[in-house]
PDB file of N, CA and C in Angstrom:
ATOM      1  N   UNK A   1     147.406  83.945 145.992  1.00  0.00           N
ATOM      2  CA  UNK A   1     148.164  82.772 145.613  1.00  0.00           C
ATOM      3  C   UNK A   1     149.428  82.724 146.463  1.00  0.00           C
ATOM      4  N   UNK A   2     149.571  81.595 147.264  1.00  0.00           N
ATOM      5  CA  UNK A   2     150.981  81.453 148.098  1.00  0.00           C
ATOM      6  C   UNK A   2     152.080  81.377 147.179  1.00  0.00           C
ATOM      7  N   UNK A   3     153.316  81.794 147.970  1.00  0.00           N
ATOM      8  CA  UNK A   3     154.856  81.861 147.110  1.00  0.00           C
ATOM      9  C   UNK A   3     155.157  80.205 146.603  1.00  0.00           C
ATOM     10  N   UNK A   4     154.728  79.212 147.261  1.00  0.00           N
ATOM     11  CA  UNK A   4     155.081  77.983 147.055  1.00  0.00           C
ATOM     12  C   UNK A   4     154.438  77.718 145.256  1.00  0.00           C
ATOM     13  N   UNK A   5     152.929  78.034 145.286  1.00  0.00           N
ATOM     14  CA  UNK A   5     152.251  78.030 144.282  1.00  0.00           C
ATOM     15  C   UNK A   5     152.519  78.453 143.339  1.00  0.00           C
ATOM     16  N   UNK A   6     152.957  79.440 143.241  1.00  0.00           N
ATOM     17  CA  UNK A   6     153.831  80.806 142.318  1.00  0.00           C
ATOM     18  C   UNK A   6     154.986  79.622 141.564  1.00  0.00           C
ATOM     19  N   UNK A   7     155.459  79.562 142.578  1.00  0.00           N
ATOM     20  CA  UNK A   7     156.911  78.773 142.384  1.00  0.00           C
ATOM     21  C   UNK A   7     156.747  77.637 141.448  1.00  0.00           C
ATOM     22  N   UNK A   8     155.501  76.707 141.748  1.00  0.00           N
ATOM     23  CA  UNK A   8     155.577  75.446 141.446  1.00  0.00           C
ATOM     24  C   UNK A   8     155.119  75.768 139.880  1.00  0.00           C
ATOM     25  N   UNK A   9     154.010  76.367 139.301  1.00  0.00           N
ATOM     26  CA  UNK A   9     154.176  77.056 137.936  1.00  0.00           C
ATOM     27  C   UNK A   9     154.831  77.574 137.508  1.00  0.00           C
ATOM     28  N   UNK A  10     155.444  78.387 138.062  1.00  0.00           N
ATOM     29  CA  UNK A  10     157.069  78.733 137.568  1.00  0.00           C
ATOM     30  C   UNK A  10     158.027  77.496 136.585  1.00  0.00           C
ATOM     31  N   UNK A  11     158.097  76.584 137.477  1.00  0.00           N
ATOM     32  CA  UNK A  11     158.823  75.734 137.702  1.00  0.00           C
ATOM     33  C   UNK A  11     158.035  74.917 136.554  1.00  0.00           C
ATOM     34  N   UNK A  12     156.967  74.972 136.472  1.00  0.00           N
ATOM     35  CA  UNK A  12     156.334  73.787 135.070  1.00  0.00           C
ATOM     36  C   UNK A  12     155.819  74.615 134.159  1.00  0.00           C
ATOM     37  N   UNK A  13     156.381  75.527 133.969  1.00  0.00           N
ATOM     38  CA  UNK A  13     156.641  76.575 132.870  1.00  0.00           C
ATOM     39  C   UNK A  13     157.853  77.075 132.332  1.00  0.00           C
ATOM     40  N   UNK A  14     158.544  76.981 133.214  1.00  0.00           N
ATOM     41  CA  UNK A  14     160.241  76.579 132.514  1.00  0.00           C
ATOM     42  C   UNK A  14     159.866  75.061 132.100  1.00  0.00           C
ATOM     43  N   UNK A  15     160.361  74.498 132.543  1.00  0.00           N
ATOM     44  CA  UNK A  15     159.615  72.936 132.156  1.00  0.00           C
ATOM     45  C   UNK A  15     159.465  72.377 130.917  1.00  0.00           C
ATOM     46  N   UNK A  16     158.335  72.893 130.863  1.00  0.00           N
ATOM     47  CA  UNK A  16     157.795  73.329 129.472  1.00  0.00           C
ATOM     48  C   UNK A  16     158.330  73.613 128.450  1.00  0.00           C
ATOM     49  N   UNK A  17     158.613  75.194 128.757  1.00  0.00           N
ATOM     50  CA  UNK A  17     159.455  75.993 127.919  1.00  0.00           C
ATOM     51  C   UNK A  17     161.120  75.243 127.408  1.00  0.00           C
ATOM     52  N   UNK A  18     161.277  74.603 128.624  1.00  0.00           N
ATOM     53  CA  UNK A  18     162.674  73.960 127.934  1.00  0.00           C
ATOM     54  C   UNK A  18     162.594  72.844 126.980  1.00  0.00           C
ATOM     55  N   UNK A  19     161.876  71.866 127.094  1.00  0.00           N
ATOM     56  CA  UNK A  19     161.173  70.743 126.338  1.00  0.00           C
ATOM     57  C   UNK A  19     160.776  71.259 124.947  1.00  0.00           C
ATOM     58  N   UNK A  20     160.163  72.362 124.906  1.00  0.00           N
ATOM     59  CA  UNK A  20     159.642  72.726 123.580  1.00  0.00           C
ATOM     60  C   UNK A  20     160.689  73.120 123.000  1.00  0.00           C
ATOM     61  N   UNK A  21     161.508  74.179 123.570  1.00  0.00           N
ATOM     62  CA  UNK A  21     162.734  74.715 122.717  1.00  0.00           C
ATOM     63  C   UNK A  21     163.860  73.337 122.318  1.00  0.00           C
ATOM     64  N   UNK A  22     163.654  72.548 123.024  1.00  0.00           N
ATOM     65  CA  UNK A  22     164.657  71.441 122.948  1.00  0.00           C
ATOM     66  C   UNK A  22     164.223  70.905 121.692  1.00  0.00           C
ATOM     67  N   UNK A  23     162.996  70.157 121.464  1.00  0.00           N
ATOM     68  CA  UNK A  23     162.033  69.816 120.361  1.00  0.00           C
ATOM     69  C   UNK A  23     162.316  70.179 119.255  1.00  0.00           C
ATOM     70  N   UNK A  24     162.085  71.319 119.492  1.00  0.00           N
ATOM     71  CA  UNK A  24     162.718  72.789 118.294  1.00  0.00           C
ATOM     72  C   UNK A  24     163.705  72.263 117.780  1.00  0.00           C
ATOM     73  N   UNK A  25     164.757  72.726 118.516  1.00  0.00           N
ATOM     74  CA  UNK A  25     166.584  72.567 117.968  1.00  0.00           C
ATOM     75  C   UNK A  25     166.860  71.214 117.572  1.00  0.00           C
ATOM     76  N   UNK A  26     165.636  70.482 118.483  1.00  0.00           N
ATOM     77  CA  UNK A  26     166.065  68.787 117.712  1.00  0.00           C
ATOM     78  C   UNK A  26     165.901  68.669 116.372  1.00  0.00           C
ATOM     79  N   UNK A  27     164.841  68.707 116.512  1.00  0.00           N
ATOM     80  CA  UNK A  27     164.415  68.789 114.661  1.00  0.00           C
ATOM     81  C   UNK A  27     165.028  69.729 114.097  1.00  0.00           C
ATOM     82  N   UNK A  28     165.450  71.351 114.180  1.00  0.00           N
ATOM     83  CA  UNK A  28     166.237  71.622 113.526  1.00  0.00           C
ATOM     84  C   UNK A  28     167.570  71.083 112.940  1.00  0.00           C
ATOM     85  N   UNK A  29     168.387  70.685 114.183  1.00  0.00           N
ATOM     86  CA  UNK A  29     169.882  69.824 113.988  1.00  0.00           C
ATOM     87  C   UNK A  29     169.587  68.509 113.725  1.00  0.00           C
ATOM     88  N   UNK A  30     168.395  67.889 112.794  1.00  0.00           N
ATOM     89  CA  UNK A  30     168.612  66.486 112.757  1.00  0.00           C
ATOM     90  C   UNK A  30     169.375  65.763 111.890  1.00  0.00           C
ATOM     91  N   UNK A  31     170.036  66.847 110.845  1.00  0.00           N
ATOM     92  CA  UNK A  31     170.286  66.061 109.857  1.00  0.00           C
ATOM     93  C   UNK A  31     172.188  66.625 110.338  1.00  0.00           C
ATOM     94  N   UNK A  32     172.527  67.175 111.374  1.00  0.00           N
ATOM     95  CA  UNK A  32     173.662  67.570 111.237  1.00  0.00           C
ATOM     96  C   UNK A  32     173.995  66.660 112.674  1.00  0.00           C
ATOM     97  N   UNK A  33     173.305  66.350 113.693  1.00  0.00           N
ATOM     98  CA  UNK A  33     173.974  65.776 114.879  1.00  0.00           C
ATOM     99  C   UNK A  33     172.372  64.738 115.211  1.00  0.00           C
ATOM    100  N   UNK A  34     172.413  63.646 114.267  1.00  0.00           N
ATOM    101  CA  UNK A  34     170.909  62.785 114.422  1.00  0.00           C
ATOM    102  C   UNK A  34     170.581  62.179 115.911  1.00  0.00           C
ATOM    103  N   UNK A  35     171.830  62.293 116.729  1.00  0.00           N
ATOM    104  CA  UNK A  35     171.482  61.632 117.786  1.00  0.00           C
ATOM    105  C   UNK A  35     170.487  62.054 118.983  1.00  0.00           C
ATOM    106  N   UNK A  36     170.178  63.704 118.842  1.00  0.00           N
ATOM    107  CA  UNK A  36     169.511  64.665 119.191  1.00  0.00           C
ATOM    108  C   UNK A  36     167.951  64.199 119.015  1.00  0.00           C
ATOM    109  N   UNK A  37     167.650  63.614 117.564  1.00  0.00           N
ATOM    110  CA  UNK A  37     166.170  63.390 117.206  1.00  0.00           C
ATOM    111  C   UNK A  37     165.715  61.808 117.858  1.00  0.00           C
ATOM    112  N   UNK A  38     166.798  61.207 118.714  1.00  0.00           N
ATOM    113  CA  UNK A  38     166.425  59.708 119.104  1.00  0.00           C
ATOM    114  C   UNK A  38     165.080  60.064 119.868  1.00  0.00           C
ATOM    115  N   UNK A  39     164.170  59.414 119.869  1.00  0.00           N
ATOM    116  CA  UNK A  39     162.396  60.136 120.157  1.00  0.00           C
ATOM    117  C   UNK A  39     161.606  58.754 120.671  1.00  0.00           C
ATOM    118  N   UNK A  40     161.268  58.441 121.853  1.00  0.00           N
ATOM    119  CA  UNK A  40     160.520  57.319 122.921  1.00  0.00           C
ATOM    120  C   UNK A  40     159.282  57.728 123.208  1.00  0.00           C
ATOM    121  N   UNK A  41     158.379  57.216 123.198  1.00  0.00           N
ATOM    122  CA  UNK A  41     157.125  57.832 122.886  1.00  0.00           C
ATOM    123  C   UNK A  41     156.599  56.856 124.655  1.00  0.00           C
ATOM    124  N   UNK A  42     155.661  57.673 125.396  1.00  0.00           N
ATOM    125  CA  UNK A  42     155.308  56.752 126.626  1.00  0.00           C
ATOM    126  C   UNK A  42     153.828  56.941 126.921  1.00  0.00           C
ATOM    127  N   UNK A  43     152.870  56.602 127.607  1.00  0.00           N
ATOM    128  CA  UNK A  43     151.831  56.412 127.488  1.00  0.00           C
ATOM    129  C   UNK A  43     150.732  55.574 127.583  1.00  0.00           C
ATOM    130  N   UNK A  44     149.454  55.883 127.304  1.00  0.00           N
ATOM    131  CA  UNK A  44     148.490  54.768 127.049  1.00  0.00           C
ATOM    132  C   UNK A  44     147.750  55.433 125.921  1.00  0.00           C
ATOM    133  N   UNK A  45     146.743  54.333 124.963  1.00  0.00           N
ATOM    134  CA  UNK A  45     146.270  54.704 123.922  1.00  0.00           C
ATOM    135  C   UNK A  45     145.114  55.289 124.210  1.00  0.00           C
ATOM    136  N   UNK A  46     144.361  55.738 123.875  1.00  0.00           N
ATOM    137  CA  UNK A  46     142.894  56.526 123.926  1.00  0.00           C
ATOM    138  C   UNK A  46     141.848  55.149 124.604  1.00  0.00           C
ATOM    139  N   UNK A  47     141.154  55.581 125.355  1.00  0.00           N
ATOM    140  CA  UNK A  47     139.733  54.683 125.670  1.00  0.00           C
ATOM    141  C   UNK A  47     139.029  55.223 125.802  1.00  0.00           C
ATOM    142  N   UNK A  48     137.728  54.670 125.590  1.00  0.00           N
ATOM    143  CA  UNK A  48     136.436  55.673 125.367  1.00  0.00           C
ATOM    144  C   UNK A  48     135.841  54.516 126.430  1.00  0.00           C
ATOM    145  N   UNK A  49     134.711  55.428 127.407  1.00  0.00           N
ATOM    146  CA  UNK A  49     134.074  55.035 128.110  1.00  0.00           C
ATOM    147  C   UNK A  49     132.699  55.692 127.636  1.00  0.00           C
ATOM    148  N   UNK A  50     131.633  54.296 127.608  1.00  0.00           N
ATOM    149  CA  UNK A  50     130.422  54.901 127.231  1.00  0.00           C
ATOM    150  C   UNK A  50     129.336  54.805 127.953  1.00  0.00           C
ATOM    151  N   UNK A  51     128.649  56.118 128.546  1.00  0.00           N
ATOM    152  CA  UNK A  51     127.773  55.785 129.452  1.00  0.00           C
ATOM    153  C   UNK A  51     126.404  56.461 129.002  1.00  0.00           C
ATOM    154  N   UNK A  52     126.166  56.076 127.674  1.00  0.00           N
ATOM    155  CA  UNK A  52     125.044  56.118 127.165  1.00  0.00           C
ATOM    156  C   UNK A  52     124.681  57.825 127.390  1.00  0.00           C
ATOM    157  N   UNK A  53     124.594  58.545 127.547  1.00  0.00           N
ATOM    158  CA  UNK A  53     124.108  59.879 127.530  1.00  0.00           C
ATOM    159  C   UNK A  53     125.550  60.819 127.405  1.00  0.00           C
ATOM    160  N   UNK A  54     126.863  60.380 127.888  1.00  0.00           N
ATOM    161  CA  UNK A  54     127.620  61.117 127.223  1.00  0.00           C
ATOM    162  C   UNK A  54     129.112  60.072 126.703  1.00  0.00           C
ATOM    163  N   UNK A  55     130.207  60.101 126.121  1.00  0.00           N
ATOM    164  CA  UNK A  55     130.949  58.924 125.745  1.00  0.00           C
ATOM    165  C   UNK A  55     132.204  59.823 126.356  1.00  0.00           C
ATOM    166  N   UNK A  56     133.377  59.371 126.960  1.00  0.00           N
ATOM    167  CA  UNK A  56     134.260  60.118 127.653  1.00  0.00           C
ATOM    168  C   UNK A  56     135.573  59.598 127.051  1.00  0.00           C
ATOM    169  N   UNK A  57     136.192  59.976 126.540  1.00  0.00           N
ATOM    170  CA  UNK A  57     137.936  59.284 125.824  1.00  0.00           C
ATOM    171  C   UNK A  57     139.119  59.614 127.061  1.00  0.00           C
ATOM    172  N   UNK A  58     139.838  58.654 127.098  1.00  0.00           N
ATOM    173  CA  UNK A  58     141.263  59.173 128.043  1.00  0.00           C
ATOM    174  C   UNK A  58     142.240  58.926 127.100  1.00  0.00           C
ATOM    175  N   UNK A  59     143.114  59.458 127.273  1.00  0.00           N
ATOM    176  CA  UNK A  59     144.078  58.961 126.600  1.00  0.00           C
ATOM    177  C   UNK A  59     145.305  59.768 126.788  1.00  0.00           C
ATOM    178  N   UNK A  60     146.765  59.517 127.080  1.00  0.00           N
ATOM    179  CA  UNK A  60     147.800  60.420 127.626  1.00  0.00           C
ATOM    180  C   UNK A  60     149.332  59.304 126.655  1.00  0.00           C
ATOM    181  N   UNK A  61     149.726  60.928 125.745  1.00  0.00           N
ATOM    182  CA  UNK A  61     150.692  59.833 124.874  1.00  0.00           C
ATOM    183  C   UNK A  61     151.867  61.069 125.001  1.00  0.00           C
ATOM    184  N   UNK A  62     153.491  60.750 125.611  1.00  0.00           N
ATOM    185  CA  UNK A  62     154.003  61.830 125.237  1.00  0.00           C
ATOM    186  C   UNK A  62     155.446  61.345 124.296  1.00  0.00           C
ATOM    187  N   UNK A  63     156.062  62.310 122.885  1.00  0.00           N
ATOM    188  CA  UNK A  63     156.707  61.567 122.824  1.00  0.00           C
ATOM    189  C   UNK A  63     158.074  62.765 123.307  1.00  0.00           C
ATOM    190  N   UNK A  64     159.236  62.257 123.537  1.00  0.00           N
ATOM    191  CA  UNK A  64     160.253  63.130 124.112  1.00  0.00           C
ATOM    192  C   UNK A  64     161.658  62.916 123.450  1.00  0.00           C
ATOM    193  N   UNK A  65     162.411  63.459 122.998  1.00  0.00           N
ATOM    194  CA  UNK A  65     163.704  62.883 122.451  1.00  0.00           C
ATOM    195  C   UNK A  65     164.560  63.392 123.370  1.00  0.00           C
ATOM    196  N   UNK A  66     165.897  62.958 123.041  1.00  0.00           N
ATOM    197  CA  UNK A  66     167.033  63.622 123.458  1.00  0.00           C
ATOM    198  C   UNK A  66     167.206  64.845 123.606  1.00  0.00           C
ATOM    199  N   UNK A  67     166.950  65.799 123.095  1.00  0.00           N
ATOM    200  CA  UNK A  67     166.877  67.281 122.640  1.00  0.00           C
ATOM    201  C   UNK A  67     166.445  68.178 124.130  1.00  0.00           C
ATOM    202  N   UNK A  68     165.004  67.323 123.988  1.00  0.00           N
ATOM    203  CA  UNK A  68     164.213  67.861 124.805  1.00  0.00           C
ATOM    204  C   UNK A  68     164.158  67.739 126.612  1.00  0.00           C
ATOM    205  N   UNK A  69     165.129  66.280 126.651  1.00  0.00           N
ATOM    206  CA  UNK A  69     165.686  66.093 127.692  1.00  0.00           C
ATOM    207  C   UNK A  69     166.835  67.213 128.385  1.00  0.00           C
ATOM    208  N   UNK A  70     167.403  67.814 127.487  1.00  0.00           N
ATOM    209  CA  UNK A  70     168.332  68.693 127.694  1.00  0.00           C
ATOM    210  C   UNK A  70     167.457  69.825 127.656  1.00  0.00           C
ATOM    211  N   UNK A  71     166.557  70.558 127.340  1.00  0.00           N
ATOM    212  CA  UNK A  71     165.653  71.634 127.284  1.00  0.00           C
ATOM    213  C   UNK A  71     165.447  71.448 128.694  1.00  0.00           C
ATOM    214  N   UNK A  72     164.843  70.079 128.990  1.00  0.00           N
ATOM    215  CA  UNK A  72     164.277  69.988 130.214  1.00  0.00           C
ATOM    216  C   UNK A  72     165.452  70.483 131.546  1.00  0.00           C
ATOM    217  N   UNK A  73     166.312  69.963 131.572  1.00  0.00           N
ATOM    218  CA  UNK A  73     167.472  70.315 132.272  1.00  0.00           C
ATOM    219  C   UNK A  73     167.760  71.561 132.479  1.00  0.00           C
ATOM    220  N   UNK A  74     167.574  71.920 130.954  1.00  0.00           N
ATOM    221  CA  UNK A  74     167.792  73.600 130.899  1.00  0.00           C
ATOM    222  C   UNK A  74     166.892  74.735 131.631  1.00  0.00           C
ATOM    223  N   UNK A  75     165.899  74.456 131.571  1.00  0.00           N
ATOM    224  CA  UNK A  75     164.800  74.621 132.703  1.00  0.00           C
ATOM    225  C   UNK A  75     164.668  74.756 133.943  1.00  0.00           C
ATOM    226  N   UNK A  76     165.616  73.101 134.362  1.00  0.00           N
ATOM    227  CA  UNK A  76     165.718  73.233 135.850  1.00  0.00           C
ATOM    228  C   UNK A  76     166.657  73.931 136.403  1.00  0.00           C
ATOM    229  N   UNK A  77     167.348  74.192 135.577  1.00  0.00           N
ATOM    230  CA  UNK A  77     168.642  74.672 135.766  1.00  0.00           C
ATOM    231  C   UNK A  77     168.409  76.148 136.010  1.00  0.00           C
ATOM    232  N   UNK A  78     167.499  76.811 135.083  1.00  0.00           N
ATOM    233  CA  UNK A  78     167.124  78.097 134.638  1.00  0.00           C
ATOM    234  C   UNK A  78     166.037  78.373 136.346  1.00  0.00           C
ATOM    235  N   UNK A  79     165.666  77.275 136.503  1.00  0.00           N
ATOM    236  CA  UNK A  79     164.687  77.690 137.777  1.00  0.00           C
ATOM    237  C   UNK A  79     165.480  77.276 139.254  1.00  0.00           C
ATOM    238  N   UNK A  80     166.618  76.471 139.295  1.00  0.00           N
ATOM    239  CA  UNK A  80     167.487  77.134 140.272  1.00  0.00           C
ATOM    240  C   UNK A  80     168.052  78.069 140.855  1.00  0.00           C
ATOM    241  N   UNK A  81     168.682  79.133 139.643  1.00  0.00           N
ATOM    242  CA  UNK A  81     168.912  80.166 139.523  1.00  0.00           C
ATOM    243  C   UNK A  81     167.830  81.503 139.970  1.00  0.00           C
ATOM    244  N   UNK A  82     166.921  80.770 139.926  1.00  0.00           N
ATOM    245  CA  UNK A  82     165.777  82.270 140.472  1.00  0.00           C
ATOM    246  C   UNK A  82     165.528  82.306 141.846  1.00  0.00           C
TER     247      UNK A  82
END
């Protein structure tokens, strides 16, 4: 696996990791700082394609708040540093 490759999972694994922890603390602090839980949902809805021998669904929905925007940051931030 090249260093670039390494890197780029790295990098969407902090990512990740910051988004979720953000998520976390959002919903934890919602009832003490609500502006944290403001939550935009983006996407498309599910479609099913049917081609008679097998039926295939797409569908890609994410929702993200404030919180997690800052997780996210936190992340990049965290993967500058390495």
């Amino acid at each position: 696996m090249s260093k670039s490759l390494k890197s780029t999972w790295i990098l969407i694994l902090l990512l990740f990791l910051g988004s979720l922890l953000g998520l976390l603390i959002g919903q934890s602090l919602v009832s003490t700082i609500p502006f944290l839980n403001y939550t935009k949902t983006m996407g498309f809805s599910p479609v099913t394609l049917n081609l008679i021998v097998i039926k295939l669904t797409f569908g890609f929905i994410i929702n993200i708040n404030t919180a997690s925007i800052l997780g996210l940051l936190l992340g990049l931030f965290i993967y500058s540093r390495l």
